[in-house]
C-alpha atoms as a PDB file:
ATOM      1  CA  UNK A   1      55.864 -30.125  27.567  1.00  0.00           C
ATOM      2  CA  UNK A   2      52.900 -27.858  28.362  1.00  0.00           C
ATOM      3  CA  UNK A   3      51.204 -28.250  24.742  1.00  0.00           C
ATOM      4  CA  UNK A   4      50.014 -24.810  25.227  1.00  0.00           C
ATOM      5  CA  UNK A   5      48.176 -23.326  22.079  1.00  0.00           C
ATOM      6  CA  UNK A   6      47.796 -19.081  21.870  1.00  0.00           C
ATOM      7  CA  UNK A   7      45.251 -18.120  19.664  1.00  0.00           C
ATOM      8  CA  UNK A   8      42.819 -15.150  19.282  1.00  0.00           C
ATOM      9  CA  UNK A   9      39.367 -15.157  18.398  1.00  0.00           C
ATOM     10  CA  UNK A  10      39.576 -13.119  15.105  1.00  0.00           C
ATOM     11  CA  UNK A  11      41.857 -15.722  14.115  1.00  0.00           C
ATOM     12  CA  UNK A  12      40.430 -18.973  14.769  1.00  0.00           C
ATOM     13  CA  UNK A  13      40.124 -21.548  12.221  1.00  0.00           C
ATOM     14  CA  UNK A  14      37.229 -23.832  11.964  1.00  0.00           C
ATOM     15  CA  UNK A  15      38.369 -26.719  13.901  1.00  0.00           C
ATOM     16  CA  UNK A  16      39.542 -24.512  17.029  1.00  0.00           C
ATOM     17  CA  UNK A  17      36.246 -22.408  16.759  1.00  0.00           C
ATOM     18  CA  UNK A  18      34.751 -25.672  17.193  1.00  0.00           C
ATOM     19  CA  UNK A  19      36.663 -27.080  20.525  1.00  0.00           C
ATOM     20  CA  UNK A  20      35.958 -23.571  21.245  1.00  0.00           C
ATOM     21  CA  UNK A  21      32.304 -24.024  21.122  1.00  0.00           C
ATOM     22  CA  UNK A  22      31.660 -26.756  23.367  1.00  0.00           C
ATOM     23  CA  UNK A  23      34.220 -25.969  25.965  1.00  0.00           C
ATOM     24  CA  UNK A  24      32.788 -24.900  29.315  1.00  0.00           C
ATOM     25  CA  UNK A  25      35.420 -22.037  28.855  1.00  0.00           C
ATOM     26  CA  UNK A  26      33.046 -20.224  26.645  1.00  0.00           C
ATOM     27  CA  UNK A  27      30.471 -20.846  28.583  1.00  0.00           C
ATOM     28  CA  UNK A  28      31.979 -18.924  31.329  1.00  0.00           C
ATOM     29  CA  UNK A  29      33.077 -16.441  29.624  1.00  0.00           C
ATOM     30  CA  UNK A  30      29.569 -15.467  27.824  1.00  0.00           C
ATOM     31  CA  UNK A  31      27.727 -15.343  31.244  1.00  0.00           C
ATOM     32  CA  UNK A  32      28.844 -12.317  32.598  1.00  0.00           C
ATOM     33  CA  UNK A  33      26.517  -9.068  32.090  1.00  0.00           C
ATOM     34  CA  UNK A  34      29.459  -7.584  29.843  1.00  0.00           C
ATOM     35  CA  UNK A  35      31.319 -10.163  27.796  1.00  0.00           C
ATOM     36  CA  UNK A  36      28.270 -11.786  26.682  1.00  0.00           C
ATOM     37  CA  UNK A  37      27.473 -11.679  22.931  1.00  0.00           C
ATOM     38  CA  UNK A  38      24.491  -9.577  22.423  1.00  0.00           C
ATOM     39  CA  UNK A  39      26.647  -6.849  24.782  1.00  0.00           C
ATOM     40  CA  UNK A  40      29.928  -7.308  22.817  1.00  0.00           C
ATOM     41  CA  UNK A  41      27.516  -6.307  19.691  1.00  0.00           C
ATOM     42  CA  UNK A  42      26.065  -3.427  21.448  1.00  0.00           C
ATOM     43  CA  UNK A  43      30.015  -2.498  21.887  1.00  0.00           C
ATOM     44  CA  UNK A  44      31.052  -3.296  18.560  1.00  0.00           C
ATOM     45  CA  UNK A  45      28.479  -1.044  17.387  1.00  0.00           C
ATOM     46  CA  UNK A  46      29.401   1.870  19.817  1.00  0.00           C
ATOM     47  CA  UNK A  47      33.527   1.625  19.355  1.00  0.00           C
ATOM     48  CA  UNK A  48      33.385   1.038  15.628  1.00  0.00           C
ATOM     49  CA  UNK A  49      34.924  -1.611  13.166  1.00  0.00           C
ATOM     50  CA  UNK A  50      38.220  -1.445  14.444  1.00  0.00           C
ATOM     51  CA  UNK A  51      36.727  -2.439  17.490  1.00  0.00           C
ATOM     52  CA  UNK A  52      36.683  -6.427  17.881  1.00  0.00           C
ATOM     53  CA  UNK A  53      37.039  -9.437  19.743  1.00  0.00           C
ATOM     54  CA  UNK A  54      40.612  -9.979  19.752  1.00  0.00           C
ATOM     55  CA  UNK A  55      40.194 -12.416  23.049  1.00  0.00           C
ATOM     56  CA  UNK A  56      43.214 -14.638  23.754  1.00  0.00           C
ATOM     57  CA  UNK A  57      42.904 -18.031  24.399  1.00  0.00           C
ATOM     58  CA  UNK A  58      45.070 -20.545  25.886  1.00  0.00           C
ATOM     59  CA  UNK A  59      44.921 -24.202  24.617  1.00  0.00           C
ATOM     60  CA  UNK A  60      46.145 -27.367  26.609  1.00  0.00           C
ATOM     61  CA  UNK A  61      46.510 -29.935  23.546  1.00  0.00           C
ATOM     62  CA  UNK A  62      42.747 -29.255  22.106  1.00  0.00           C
ATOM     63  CA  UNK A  63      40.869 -27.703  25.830  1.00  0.00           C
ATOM     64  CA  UNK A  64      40.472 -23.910  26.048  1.00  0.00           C
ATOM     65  CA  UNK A  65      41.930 -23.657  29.713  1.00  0.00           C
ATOM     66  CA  UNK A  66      42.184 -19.897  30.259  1.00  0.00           C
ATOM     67  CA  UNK A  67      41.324 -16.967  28.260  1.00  0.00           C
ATOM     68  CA  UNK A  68      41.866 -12.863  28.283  1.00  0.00           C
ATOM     69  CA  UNK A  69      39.074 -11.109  27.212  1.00  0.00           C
ATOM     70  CA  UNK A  70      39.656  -8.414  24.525  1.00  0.00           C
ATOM     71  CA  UNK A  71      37.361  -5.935  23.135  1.00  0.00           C
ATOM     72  CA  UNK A  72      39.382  -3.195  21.437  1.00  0.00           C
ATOM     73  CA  UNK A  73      41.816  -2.295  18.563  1.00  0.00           C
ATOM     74  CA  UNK A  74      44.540  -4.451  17.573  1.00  0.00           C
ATOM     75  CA  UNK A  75      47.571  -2.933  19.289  1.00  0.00           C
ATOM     76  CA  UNK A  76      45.603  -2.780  22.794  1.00  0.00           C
ATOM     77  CA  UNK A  77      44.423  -5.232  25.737  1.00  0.00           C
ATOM     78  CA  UNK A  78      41.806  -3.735  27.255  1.00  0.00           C
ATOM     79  CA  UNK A  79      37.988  -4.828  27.171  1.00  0.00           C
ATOM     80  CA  UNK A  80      35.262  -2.297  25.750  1.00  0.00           C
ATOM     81  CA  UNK A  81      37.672   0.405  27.789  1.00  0.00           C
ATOM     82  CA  UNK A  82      37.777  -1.637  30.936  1.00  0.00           C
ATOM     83  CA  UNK A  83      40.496  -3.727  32.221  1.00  0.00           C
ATOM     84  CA  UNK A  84      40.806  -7.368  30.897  1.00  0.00           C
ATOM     85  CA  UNK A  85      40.975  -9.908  33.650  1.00  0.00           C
ATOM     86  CA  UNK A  86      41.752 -13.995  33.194  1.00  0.00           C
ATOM     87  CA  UNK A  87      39.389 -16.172  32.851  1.00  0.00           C
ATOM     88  CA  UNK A  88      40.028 -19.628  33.532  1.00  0.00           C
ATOM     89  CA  UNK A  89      37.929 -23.435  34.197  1.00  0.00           C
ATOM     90  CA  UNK A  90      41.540 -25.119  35.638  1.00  0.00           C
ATOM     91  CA  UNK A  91      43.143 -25.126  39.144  1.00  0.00           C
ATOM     92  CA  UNK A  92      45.153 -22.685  40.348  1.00  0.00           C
ATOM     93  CA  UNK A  93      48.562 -23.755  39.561  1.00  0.00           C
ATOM     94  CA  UNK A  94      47.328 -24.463  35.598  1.00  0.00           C
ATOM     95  CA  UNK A  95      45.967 -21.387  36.014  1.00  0.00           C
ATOM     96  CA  UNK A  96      49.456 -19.781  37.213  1.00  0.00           C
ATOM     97  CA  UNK A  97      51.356 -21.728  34.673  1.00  0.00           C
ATOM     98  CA  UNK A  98      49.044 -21.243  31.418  1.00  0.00           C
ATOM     99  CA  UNK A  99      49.104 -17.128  32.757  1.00  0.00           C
ATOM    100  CA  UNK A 100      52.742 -16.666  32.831  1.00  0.00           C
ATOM    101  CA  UNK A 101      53.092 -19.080  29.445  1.00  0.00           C
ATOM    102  CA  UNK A 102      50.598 -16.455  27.856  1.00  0.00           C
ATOM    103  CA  UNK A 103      52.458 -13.430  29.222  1.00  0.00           C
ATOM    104  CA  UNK A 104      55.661 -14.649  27.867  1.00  0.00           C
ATOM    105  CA  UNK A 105      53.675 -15.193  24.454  1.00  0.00           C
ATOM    106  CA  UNK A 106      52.567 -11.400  24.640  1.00  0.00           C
ATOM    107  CA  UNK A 107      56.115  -9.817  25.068  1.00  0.00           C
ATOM    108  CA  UNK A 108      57.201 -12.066  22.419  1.00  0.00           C
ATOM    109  CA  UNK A 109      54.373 -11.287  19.605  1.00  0.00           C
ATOM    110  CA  UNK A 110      54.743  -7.976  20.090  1.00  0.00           C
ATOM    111  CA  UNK A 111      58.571  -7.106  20.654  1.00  0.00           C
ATOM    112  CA  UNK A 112      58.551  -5.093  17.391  1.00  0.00           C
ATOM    113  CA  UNK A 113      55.045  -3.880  17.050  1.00  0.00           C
ATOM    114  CA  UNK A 114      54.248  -2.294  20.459  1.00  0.00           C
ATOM    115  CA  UNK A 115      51.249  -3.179  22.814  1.00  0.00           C
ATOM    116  CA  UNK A 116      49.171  -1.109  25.337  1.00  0.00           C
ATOM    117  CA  UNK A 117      47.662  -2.799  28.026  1.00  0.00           C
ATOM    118  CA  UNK A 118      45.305  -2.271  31.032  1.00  0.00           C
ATOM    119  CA  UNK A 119      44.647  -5.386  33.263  1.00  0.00           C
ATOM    120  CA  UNK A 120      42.730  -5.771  36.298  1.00  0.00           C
ATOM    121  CA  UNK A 121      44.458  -6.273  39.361  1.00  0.00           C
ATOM    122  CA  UNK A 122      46.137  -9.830  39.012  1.00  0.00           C
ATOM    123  CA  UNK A 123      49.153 -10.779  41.110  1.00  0.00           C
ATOM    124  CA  UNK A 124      50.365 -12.981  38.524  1.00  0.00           C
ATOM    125  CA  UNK A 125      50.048 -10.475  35.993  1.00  0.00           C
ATOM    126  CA  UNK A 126      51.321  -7.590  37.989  1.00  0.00           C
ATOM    127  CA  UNK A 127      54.542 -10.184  38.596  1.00  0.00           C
ATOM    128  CA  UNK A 128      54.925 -11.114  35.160  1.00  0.00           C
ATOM    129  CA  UNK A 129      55.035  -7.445  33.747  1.00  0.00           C
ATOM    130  CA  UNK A 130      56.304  -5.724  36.411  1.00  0.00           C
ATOM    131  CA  UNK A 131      58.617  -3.889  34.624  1.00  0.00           C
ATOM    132  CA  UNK A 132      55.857  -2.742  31.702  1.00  0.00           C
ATOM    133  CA  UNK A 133      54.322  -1.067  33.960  1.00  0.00           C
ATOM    134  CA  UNK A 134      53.515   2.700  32.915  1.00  0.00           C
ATOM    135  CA  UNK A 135      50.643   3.527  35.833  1.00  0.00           C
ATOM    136  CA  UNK A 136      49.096   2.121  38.470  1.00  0.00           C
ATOM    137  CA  UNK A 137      44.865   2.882  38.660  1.00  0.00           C
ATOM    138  CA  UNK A 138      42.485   2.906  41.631  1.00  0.00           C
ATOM    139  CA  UNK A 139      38.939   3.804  42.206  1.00  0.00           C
ATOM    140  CA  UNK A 140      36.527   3.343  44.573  1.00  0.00           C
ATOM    141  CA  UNK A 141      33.644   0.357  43.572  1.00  0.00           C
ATOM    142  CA  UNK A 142      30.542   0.751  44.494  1.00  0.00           C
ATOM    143  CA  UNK A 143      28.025  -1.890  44.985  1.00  0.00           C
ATOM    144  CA  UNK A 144      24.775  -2.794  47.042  1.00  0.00           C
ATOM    145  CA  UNK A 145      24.610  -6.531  48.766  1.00  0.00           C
ATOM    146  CA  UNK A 146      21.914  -7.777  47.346  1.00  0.00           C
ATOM    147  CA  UNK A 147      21.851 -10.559  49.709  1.00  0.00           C
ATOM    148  CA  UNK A 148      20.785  -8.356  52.442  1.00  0.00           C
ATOM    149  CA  UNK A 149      16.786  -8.096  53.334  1.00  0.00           C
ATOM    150  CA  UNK A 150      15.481  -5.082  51.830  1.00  0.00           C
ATOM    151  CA  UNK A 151      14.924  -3.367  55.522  1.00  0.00           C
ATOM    152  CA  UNK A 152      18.692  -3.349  56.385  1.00  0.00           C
ATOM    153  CA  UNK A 153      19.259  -2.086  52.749  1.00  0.00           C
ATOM    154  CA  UNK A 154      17.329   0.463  53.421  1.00  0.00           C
ATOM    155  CA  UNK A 155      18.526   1.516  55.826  1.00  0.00           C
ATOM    156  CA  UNK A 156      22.118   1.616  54.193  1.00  0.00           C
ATOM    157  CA  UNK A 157      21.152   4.167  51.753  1.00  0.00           C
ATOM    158  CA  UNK A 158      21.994   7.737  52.388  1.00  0.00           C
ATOM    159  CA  UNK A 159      19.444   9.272  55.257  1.00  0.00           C
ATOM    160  CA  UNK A 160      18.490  12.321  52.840  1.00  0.00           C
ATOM    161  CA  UNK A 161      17.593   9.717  50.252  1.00  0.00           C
ATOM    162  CA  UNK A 162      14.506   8.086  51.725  1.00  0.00           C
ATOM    163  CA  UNK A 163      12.000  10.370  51.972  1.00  0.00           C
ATOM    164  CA  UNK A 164      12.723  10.863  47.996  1.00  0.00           C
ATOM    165  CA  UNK A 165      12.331   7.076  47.803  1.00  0.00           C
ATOM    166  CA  UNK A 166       8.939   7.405  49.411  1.00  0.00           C
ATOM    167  CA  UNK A 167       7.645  10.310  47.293  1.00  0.00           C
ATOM    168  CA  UNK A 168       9.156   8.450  44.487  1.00  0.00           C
ATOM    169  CA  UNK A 169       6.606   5.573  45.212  1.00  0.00           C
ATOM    170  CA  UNK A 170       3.580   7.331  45.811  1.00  0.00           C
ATOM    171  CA  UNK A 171       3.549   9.772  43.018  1.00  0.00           C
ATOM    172  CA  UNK A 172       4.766   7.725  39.933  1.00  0.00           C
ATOM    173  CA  UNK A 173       3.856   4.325  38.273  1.00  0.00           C
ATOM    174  CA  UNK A 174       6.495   1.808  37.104  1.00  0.00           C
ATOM    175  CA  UNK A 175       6.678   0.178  33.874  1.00  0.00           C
ATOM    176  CA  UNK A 176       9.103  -2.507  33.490  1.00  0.00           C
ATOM    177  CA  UNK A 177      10.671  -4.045  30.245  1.00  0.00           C
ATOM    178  CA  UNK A 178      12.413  -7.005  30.319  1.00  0.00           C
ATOM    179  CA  UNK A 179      12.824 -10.482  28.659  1.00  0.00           C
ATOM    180  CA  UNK A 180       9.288 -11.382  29.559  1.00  0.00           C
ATOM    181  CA  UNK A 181       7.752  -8.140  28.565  1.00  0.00           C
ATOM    182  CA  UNK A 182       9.441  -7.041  25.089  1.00  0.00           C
ATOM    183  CA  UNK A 183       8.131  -3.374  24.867  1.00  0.00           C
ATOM    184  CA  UNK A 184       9.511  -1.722  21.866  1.00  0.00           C
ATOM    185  CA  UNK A 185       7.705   1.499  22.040  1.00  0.00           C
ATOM    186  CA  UNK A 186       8.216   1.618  25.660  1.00  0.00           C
ATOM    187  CA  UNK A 187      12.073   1.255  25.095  1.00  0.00           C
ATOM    188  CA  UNK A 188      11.838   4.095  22.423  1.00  0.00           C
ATOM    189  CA  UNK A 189      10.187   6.330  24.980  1.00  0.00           C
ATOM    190  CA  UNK A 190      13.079   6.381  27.448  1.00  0.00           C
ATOM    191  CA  UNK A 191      15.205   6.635  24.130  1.00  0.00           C
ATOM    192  CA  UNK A 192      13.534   9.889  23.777  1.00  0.00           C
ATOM    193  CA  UNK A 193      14.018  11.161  26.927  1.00  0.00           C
ATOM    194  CA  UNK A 194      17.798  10.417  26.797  1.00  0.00           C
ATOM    195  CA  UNK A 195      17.981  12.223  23.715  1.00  0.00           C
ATOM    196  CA  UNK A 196      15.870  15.617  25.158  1.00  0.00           C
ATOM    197  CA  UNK A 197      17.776  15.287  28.154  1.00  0.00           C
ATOM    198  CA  UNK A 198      21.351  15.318  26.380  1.00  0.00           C
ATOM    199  CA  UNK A 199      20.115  17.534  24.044  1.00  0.00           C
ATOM    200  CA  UNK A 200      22.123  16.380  21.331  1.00  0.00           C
ATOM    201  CA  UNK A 201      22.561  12.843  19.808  1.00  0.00           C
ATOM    202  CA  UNK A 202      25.250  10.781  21.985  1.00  0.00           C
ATOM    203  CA  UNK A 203      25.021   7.704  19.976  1.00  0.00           C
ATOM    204  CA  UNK A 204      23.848   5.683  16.731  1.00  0.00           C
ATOM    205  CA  UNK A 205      20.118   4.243  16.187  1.00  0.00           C
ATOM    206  CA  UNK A 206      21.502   0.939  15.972  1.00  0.00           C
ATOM    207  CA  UNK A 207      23.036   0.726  19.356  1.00  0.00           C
ATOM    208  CA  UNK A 208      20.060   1.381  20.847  1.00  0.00           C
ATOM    209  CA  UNK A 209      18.683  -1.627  19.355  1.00  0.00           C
ATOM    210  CA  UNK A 210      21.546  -3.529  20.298  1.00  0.00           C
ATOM    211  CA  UNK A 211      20.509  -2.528  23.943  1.00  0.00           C
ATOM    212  CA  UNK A 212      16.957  -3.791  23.245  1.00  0.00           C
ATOM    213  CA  UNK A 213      18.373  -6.886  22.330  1.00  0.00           C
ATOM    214  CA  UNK A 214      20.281  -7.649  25.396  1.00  0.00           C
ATOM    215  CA  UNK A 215      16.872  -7.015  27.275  1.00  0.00           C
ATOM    216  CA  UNK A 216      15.288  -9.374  24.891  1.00  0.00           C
ATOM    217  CA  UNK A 217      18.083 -12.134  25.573  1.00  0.00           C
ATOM    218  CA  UNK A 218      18.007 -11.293  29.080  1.00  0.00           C
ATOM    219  CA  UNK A 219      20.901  -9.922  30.156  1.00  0.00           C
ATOM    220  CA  UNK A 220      19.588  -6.438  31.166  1.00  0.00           C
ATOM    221  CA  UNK A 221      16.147  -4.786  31.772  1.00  0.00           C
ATOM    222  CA  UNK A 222      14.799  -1.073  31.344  1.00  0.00           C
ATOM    223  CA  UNK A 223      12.745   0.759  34.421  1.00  0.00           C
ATOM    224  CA  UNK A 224      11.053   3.641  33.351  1.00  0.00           C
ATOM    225  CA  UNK A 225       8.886   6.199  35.926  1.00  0.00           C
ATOM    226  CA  UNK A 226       5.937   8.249  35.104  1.00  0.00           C
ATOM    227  CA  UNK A 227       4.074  11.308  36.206  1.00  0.00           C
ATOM    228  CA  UNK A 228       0.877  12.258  35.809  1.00  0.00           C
ATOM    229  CA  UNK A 229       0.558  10.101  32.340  1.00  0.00           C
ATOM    230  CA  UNK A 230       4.159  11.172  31.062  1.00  0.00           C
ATOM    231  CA  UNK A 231       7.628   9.706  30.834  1.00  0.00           C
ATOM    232  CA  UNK A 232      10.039  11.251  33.607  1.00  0.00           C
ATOM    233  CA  UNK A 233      12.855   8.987  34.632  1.00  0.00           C
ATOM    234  CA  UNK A 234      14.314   5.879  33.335  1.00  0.00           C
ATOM    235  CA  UNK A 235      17.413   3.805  34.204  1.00  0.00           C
ATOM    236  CA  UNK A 236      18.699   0.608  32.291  1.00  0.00           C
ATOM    237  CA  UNK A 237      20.229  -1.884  33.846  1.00  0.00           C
ATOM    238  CA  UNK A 238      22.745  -4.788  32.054  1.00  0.00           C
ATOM    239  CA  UNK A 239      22.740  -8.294  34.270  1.00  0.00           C
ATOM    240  CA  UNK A 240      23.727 -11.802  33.828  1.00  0.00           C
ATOM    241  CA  UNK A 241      22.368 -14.522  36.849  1.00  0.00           C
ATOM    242  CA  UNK A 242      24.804 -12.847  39.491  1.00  0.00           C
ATOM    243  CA  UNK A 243      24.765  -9.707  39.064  1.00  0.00           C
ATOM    244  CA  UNK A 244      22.902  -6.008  37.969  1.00  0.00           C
ATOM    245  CA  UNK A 245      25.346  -2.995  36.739  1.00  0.00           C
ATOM    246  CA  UNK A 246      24.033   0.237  36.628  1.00  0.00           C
ATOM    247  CA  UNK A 247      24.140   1.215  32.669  1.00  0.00           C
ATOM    248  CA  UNK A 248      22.603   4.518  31.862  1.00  0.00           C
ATOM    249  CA  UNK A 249      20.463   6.800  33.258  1.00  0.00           C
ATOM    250  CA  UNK A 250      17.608  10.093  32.065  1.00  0.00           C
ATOM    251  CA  UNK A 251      15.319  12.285  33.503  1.00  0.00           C
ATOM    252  CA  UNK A 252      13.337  15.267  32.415  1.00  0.00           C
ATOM    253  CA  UNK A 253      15.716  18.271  32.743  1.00  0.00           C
ATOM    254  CA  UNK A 254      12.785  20.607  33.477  1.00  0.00           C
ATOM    255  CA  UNK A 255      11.952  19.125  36.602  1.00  0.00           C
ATOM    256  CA  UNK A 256      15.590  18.180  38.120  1.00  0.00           C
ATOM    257  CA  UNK A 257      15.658  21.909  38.111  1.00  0.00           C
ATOM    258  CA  UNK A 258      12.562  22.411  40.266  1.00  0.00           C
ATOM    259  CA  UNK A 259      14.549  19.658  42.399  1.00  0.00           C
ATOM    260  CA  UNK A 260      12.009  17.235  42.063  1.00  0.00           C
ATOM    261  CA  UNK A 261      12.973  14.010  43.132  1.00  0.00           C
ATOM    262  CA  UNK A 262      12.579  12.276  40.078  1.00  0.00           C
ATOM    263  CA  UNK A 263      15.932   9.569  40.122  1.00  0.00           C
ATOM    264  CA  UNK A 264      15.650   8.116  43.018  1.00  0.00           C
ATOM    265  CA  UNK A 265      12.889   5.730  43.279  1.00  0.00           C
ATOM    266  CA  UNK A 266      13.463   4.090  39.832  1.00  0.00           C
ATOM    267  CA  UNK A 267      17.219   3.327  40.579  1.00  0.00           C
ATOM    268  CA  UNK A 268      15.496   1.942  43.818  1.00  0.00           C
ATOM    269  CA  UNK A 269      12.809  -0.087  41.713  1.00  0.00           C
ATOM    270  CA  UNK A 270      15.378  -1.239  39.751  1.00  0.00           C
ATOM    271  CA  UNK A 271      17.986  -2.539  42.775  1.00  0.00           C
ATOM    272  CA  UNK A 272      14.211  -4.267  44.062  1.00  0.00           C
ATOM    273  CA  UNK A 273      13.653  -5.707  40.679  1.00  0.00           C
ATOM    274  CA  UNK A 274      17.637  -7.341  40.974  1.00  0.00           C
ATOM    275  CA  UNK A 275      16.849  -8.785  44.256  1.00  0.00           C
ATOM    276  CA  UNK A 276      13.677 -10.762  42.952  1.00  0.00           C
ATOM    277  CA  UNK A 277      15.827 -12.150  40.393  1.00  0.00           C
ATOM    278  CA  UNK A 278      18.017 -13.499  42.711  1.00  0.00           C
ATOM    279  CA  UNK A 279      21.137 -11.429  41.660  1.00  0.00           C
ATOM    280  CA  UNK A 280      24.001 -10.892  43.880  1.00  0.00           C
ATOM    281  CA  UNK A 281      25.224  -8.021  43.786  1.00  0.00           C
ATOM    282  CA  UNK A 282      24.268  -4.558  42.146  1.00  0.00           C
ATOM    283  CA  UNK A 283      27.191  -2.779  40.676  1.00  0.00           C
ATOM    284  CA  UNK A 284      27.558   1.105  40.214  1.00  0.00           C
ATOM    285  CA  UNK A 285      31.360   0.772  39.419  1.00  0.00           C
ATOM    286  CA  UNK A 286      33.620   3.520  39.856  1.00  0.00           C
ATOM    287  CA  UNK A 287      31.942   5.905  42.105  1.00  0.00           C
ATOM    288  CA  UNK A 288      35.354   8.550  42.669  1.00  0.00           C
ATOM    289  CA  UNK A 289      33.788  11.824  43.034  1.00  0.00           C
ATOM    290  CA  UNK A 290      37.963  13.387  43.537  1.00  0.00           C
ATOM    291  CA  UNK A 291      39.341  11.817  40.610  1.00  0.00           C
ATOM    292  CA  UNK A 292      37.244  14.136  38.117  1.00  0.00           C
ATOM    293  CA  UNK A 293      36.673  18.149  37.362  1.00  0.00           C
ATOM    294  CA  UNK A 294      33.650  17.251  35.671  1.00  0.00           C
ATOM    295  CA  UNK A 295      31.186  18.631  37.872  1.00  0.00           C
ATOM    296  CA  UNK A 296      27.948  16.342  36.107  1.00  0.00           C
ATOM    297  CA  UNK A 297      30.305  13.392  36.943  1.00  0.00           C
ATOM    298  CA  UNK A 298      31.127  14.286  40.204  1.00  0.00           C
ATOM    299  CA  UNK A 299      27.553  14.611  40.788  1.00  0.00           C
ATOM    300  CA  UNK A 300      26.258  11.654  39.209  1.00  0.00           C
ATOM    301  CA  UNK A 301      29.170   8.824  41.457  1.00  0.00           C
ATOM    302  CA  UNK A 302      27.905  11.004  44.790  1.00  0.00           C
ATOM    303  CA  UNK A 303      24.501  10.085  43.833  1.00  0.00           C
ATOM    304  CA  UNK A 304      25.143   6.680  43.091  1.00  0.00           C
ATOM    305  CA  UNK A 305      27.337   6.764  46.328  1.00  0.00           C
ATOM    306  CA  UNK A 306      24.303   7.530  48.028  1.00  0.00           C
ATOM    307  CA  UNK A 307      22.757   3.674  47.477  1.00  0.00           C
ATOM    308  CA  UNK A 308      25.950   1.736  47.800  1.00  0.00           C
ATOM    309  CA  UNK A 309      26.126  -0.984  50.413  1.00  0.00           C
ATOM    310  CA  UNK A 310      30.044  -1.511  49.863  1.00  0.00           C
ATOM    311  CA  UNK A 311      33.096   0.300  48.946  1.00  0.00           C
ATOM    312  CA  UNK A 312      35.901  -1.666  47.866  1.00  0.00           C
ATOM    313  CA  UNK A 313      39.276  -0.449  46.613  1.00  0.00           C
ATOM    314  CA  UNK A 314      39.934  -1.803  42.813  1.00  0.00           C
ATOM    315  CA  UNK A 315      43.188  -1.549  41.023  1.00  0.00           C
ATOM    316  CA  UNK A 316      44.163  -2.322  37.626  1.00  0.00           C
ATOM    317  CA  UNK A 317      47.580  -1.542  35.734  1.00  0.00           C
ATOM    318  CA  UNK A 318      48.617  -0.122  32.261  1.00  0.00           C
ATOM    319  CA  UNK A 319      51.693  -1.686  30.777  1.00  0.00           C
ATOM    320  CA  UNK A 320      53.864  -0.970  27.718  1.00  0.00           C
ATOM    321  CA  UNK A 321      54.928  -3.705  25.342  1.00  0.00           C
ATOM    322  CA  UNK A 322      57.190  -3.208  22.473  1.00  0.00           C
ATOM    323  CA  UNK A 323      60.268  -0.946  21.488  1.00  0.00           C
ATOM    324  CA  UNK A 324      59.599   1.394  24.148  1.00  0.00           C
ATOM    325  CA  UNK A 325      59.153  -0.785  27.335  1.00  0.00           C
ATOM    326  CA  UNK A 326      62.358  -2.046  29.013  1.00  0.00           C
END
């Protein structure tokens, strides 16, 4: 016997919230630019209250061994609308066996009550609940090496981009806020400028807080560019110690459409600012520009496009569980 334990975070009692605490399972799982607490706030905020932690976790006897993360209602897998991946502090062939264990726990719990899922590309997984499968998902990921001197990333980025870079950095001063410099009012002036360029309020007050207090707990930082004494670009970034991923992004509308350069050399600033932190990688994420008739979209991944070091492939599934699935 396995002694394997299935329980979900919104349903842990005291003494398993405990073992939970300590375990370096957690830990794992709360360093990572996305799952970490002060971000699963921000996204509690965002989705709602039927939006929750609803993580399952895998116990050997009284250890946390392997976890999927959940962020999401109660009849989905799925992480803050990205794909939920394993987690896990054990070899590979625990890893295997607690996987499958769990998977056979899923089809079980919810037979009657239907589940829809969307899991990042796992070969386990994909085995497990082959036939659940409803759709298979690609996109192209987009990322810079941060490991690679800032001369041969330079010379990565797209040709038409430098000069832009270089006008960037002559004509506008930086301000940067992060853990070490907690700028309130400075975060509430790129707030304003996401709201004039949107023109029209995208989300509440409080998640913008929320976003303030990741940079205070140091899991993302804000770079904001001016001109001539005013506010004209700004791009926040979320990060654990690995890695930077490109969050959101504003710039005055008035002078994008005199095609001033005014995105690029903050974005740059900010992929600088990751390097000197040591970070890995810099993420963009999905950068399709043919999977979308949304023409700001489309623009907005070519841009990003245009700084990426690396494309890789990603997949990830959606399955069916319950009455409907086979």
């Amino acid at each position: 016997m396995n002694g394997y334990r299935f329980l979900y975070w919104d349903e842990l009692d005291a003494e398993s919230q405990q073992q939970l605490s300590s375990s370096p399972l957690l830990a794992h799982m709360n360093n990572h630019y996305l799952r970490n607490t002060h971000s699963q706030e921000y996204y509690n905020e965002y989705h709602g209250p039927d939006h929750r932690n609803r993580s399952i976790l895998v116990f050997q006897q009284h250890t946390p061994i392997i976890a999927l993360p959940r962020l999401c209602k109660a009849n989905e897998i799925n992480f803050a609308g990205q794909p939920s991946e394993i987690i896990s502090v054990v070899d590979k062939i625990a890893t295997r066996n607690a996987t499958v264990a769990m998977i056979n726990h899923l089809k079980k719990r919810f037979a009657n009550g239907g589940l829809d899922g969307l899991f990042d590309h796992n070969s386990i997984v994909i085995k497990e609940l082959a036939g659940y499968i409803t759709s298979l998902n690609y996109h192209y990921h987009g990322y810079i090496d941060l490991d690679l001197p800032e001369a041969n990333y330079k010379n990565a980025i797209r040709k038409s981009y430098k000069s832009l870079i270089n006008w960037g950095e002559k004509n506008f001063s930086i301000r940067l806020v992060d853990h070490r410099a907690k700028n309130l009012d400075e975060f509430k002036a790129f707030k304003s400028l996401h709201l004039e360029a949107s023109r029209k309020v995208t989300r509440s007050d409080a998640t913008w807080l929320k976003q303030f207090d990741m940079i205070c707990a140091g899991y993302g930082f804000l770079v904001n560019a001016y001109f001539h004494g005013e506010i004209v670009s700004g791009c926040y970034i979320m990060n654990d110690d690995q890695v930077a991923f490109y969050g959101v992004a504003a710039s005055r509308r008035d002078l994008m459409a005199e095609n001033m350069p005014i995105n690029h050399f903050p974005l740059y600033e900010a992929v600088r600012h990751s390097r000197n932190l040591g970070l890995k990688q810099f993420i963009f994420g999905n950068v399709n520009t043919d999977q979308t008739d949304n023409i700001k979209l489309r623009n907005i991944n070519k841009f990003k496009r245009g700084f990426c070091t690396n494309l890789s492939i990603r997949h990830s599934i959606n399955v069916r569980l319950g009455p409907s699935s086979p």
